[in-house]
PDB file of N, CA and C in Angstrom:
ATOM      1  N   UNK A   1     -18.782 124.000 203.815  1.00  0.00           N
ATOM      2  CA  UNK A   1     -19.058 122.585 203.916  1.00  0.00           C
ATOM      3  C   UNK A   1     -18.497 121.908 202.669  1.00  0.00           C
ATOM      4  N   UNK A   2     -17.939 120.898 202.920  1.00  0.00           N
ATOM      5  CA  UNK A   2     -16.997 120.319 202.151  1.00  0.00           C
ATOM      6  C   UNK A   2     -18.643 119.457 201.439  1.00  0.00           C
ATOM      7  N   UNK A   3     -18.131 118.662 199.796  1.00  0.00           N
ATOM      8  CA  UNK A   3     -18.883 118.030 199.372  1.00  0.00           C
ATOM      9  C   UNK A   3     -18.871 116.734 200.141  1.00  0.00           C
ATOM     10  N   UNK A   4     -17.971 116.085 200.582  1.00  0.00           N
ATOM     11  CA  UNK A   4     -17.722 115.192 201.268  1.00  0.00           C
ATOM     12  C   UNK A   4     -18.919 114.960 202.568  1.00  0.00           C
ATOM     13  N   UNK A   5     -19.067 115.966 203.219  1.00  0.00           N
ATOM     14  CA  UNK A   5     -20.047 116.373 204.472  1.00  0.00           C
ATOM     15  C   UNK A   5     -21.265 116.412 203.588  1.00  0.00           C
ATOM     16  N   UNK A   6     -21.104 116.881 202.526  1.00  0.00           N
ATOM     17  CA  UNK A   6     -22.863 117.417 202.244  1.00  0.00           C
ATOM     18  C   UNK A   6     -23.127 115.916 201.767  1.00  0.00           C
ATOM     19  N   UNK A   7     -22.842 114.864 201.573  1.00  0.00           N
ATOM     20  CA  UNK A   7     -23.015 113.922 200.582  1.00  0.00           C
ATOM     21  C   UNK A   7     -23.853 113.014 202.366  1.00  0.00           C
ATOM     22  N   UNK A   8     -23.014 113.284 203.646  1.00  0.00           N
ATOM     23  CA  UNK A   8     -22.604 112.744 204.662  1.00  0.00           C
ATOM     24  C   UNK A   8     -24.555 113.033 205.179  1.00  0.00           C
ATOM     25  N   UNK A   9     -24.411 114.683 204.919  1.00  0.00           N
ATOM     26  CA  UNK A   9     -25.680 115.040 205.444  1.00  0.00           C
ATOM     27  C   UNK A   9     -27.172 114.726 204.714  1.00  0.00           C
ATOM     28  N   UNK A  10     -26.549 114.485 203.868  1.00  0.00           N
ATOM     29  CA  UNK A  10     -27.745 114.088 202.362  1.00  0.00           C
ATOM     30  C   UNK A  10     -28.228 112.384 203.376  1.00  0.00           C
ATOM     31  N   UNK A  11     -26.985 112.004 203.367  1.00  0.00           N
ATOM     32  CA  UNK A  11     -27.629 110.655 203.673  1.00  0.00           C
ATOM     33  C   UNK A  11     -27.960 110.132 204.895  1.00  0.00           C
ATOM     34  N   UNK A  12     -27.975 111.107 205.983  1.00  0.00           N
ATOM     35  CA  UNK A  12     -28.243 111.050 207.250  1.00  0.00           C
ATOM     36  C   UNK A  12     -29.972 111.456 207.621  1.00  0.00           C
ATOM     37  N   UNK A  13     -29.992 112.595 206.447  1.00  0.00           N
ATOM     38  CA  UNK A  13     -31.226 113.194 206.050  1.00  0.00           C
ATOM     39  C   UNK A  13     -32.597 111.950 205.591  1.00  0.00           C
ATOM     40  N   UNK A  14     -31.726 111.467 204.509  1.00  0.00           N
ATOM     41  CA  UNK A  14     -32.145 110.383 203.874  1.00  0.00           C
ATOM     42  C   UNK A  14     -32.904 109.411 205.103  1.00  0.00           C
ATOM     43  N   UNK A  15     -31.931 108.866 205.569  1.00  0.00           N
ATOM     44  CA  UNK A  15     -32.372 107.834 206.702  1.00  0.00           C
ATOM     45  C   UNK A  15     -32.718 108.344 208.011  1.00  0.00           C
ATOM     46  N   UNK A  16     -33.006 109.601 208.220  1.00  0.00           N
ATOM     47  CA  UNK A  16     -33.651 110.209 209.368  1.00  0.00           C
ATOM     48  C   UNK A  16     -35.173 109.733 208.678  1.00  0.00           C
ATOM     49  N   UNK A  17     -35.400 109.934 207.474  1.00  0.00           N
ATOM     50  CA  UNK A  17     -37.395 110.079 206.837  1.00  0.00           C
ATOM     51  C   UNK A  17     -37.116 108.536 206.574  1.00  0.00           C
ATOM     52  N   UNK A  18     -36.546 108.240 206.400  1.00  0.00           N
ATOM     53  CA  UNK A  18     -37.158 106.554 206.377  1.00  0.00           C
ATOM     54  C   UNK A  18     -37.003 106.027 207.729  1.00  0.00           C
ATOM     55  N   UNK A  19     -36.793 106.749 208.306  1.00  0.00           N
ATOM     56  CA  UNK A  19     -36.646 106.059 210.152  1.00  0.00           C
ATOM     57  C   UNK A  19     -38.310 106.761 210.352  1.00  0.00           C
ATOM     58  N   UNK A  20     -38.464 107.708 210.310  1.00  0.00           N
ATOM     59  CA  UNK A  20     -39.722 108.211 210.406  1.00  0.00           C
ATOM     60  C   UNK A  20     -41.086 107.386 209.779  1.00  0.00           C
ATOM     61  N   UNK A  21     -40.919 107.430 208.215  1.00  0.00           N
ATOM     62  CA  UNK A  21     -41.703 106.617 207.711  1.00  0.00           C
ATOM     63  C   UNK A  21     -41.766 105.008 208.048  1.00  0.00           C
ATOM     64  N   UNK A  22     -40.799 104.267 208.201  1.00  0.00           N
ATOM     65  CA  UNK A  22     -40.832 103.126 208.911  1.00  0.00           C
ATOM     66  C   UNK A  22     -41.567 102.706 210.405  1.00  0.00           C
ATOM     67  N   UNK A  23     -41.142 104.399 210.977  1.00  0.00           N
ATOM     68  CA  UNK A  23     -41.805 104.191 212.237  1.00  0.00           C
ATOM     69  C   UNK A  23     -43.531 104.150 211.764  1.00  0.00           C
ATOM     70  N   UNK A  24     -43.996 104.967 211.324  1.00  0.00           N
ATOM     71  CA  UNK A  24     -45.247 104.997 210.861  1.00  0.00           C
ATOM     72  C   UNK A  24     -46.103 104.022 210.888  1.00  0.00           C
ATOM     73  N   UNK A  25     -45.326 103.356 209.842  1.00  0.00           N
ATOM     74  CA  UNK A  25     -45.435 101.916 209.659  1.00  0.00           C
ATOM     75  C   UNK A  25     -45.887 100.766 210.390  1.00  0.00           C
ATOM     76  N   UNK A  26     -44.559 100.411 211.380  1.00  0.00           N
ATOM     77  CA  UNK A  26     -44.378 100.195 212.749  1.00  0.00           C
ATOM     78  C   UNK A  26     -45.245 100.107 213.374  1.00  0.00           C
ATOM     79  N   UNK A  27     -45.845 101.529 213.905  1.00  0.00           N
ATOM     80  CA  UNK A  27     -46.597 101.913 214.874  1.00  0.00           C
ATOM     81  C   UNK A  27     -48.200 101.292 214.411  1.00  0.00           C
ATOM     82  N   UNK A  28     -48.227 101.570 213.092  1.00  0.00           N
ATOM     83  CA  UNK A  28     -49.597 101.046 212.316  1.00  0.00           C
ATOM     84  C   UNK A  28     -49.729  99.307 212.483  1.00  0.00           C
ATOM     85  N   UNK A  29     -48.935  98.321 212.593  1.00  0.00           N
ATOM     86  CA  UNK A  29     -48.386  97.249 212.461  1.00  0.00           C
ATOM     87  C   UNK A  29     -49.097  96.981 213.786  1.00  0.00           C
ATOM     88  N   UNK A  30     -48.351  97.839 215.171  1.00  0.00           N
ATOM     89  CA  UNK A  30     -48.034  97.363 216.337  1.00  0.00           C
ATOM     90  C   UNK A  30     -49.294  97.372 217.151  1.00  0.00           C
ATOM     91  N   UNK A  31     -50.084  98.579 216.312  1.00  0.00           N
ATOM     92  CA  UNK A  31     -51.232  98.826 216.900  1.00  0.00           C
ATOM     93  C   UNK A  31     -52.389  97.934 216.393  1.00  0.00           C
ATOM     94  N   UNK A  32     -52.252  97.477 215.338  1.00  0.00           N
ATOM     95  CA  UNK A  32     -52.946  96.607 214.890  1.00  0.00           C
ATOM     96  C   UNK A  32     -53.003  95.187 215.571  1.00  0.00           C
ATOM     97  N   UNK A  33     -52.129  95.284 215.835  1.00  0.00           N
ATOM     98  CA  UNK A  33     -51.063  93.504 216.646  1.00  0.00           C
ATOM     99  C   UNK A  33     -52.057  93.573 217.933  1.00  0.00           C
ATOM    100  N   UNK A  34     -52.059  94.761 218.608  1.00  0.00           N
ATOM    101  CA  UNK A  34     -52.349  94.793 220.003  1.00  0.00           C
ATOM    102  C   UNK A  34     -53.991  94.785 220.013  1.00  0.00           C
ATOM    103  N   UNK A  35     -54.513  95.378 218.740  1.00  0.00           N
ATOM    104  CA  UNK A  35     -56.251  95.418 218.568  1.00  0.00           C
ATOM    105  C   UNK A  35     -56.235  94.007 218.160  1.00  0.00           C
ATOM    106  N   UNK A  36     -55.767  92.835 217.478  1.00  0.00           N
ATOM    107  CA  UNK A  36     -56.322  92.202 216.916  1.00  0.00           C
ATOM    108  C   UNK A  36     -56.029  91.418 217.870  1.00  0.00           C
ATOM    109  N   UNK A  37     -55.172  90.646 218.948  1.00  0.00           N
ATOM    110  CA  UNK A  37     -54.837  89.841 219.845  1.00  0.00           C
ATOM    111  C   UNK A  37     -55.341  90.333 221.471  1.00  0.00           C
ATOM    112  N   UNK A  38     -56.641  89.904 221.722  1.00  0.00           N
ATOM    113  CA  UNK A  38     -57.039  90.199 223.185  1.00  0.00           C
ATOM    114  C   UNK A  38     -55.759  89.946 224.436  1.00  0.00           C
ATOM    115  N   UNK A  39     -55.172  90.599 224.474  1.00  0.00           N
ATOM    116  CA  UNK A  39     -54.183  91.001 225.691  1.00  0.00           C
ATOM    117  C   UNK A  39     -53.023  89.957 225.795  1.00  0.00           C
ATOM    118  N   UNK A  40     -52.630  88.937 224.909  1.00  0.00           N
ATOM    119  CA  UNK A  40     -51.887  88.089 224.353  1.00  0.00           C
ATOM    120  C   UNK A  40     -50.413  89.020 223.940  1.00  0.00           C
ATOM    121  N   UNK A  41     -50.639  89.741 223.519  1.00  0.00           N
ATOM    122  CA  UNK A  41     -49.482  90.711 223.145  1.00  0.00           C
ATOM    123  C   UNK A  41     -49.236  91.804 223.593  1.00  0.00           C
ATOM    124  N   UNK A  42     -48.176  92.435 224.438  1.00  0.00           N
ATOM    125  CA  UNK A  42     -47.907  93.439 225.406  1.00  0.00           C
ATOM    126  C   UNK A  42     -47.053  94.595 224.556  1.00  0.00           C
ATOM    127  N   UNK A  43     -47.350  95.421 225.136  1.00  0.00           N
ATOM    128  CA  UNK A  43     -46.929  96.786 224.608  1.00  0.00           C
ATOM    129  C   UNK A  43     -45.365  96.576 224.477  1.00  0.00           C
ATOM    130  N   UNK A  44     -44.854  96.115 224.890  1.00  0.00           N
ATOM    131  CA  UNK A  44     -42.869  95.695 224.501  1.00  0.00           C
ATOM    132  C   UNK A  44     -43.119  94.882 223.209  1.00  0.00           C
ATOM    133  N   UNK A  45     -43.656  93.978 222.776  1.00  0.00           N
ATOM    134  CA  UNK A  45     -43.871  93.663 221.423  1.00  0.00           C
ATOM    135  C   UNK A  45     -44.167  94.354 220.246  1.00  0.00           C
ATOM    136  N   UNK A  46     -45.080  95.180 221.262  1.00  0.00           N
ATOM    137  CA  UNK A  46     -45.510  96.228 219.811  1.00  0.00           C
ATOM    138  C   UNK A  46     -44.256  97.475 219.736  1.00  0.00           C
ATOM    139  N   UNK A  47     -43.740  97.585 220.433  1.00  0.00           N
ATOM    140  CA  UNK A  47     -42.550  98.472 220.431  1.00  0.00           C
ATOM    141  C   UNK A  47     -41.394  98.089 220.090  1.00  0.00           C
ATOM    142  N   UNK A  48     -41.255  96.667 219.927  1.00  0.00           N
ATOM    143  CA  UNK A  48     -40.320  96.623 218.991  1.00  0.00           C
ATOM    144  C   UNK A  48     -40.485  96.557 217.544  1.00  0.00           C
ATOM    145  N   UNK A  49     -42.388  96.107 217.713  1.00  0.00           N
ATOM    146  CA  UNK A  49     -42.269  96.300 216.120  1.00  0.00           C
ATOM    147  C   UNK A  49     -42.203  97.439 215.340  1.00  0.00           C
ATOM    148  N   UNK A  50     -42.610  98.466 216.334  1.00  0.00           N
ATOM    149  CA  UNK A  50     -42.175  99.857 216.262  1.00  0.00           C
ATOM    150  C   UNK A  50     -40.680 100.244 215.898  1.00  0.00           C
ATOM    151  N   UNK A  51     -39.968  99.638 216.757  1.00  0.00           N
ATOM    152  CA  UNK A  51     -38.226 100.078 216.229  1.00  0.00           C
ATOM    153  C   UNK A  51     -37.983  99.385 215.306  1.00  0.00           C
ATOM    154  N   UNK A  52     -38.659  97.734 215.387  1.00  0.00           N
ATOM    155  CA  UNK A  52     -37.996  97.067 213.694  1.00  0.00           C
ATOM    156  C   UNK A  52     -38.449  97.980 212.747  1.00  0.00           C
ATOM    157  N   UNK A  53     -39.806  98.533 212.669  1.00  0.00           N
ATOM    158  CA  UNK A  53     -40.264  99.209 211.548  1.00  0.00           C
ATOM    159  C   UNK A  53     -39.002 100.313 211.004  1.00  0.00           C
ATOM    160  N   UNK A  54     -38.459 101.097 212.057  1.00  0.00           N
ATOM    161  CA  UNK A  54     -37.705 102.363 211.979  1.00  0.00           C
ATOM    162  C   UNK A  54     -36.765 102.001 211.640  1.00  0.00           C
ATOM    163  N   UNK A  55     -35.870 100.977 212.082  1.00  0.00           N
ATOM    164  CA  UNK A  55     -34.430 100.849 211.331  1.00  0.00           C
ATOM    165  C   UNK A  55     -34.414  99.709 210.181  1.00  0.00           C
ATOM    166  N   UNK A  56     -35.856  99.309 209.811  1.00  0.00           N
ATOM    167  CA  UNK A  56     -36.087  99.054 208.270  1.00  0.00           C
ATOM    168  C   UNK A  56     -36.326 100.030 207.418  1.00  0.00           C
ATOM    169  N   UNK A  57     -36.999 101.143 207.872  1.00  0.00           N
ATOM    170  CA  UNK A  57     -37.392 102.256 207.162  1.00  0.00           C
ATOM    171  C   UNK A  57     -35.906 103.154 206.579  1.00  0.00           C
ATOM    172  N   UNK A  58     -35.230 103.158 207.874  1.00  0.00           N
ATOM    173  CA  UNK A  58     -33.724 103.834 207.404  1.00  0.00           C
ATOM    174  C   UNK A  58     -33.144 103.036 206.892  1.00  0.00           C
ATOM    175  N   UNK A  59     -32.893 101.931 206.823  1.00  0.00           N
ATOM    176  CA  UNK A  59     -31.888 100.775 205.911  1.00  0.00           C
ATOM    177  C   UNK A  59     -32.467 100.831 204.705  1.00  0.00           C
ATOM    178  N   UNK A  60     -33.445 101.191 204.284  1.00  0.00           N
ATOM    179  CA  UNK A  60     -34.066 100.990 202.681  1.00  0.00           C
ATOM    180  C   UNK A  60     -34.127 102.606 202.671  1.00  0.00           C
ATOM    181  N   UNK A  61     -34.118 103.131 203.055  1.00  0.00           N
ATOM    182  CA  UNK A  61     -33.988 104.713 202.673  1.00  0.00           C
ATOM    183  C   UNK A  61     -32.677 104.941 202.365  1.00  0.00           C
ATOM    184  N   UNK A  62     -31.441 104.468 203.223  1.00  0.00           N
ATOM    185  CA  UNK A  62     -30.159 104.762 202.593  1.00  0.00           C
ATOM    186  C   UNK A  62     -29.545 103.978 201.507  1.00  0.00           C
ATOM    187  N   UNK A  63     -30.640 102.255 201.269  1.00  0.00           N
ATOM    188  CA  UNK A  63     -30.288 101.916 199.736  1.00  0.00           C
ATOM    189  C   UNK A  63     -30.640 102.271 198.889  1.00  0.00           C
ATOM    190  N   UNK A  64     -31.633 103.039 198.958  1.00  0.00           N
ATOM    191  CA  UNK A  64     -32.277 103.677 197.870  1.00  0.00           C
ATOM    192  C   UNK A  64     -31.442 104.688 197.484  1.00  0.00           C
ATOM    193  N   UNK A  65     -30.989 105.199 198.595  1.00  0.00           N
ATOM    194  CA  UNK A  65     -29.975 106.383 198.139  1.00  0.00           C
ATOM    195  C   UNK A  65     -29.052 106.008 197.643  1.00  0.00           C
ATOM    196  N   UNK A  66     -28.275 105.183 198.381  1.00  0.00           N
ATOM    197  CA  UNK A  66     -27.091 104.765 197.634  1.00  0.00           C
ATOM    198  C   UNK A  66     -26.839 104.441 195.981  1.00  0.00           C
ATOM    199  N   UNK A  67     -27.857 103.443 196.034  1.00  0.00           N
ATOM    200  CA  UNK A  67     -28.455 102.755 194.360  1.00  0.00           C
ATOM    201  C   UNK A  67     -28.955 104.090 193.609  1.00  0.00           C
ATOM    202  N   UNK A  68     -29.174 105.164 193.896  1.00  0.00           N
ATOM    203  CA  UNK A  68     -29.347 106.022 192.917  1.00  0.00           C
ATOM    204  C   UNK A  68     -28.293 106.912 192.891  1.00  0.00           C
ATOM    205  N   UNK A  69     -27.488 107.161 194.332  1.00  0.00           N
ATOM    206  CA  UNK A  69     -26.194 107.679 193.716  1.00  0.00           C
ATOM    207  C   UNK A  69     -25.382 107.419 192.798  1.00  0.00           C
ATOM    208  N   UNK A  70     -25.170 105.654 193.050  1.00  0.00           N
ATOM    209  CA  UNK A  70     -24.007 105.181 191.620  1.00  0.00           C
ATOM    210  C   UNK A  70     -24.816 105.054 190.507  1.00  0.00           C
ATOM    211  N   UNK A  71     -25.829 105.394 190.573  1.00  0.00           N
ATOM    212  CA  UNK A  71     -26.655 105.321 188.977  1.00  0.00           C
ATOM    213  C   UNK A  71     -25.750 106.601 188.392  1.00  0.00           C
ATOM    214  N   UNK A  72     -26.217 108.340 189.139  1.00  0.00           N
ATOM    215  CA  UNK A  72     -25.674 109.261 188.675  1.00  0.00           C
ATOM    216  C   UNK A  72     -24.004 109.419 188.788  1.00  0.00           C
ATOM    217  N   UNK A  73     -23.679 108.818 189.038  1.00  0.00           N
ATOM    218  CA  UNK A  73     -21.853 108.715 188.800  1.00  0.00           C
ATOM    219  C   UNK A  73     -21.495 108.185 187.828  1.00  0.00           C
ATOM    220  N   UNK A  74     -21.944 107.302 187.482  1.00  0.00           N
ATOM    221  CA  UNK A  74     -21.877 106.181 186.306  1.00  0.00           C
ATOM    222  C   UNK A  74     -22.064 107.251 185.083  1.00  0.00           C
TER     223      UNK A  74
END
């Protein structure tokens, strides 16, 4: 495996657990949404706040990565 790939897999890795942890999130958010609003809010709402959660979770997981890669290059 080339360094090139491992750098590729590092950061795929990266934003697989912040897709995870975001979902978490998400799901904590969505479920809350749906307990606190008597039947006003339908399970497609809370599922997207579910996916917004996840591809916020991976977008700040791979800046984080990024921003600490060019720290150590520098």
């Amino acid at each position: 495996m080339t360094e090139d790939e491992k750098e590729k897999a590092k950061a795929a890795a990266l934003a697989g657990i912040g897709a995870g942890v975001g979902s978490v999130g998400g799901a904590t958010v969505g479920v809350l949404e749906l307990a606190a609003t008597s039947g006003s809010v339908t399970a497609i709402s809370a599922g997207m706040v579910i996916g917004l959660g996840a591809a916020a979770g991976a977008g700040i997981a791979y800046g984080i990565y990024r921003l600490f890669k060019k720290r150590k290059s520098r």
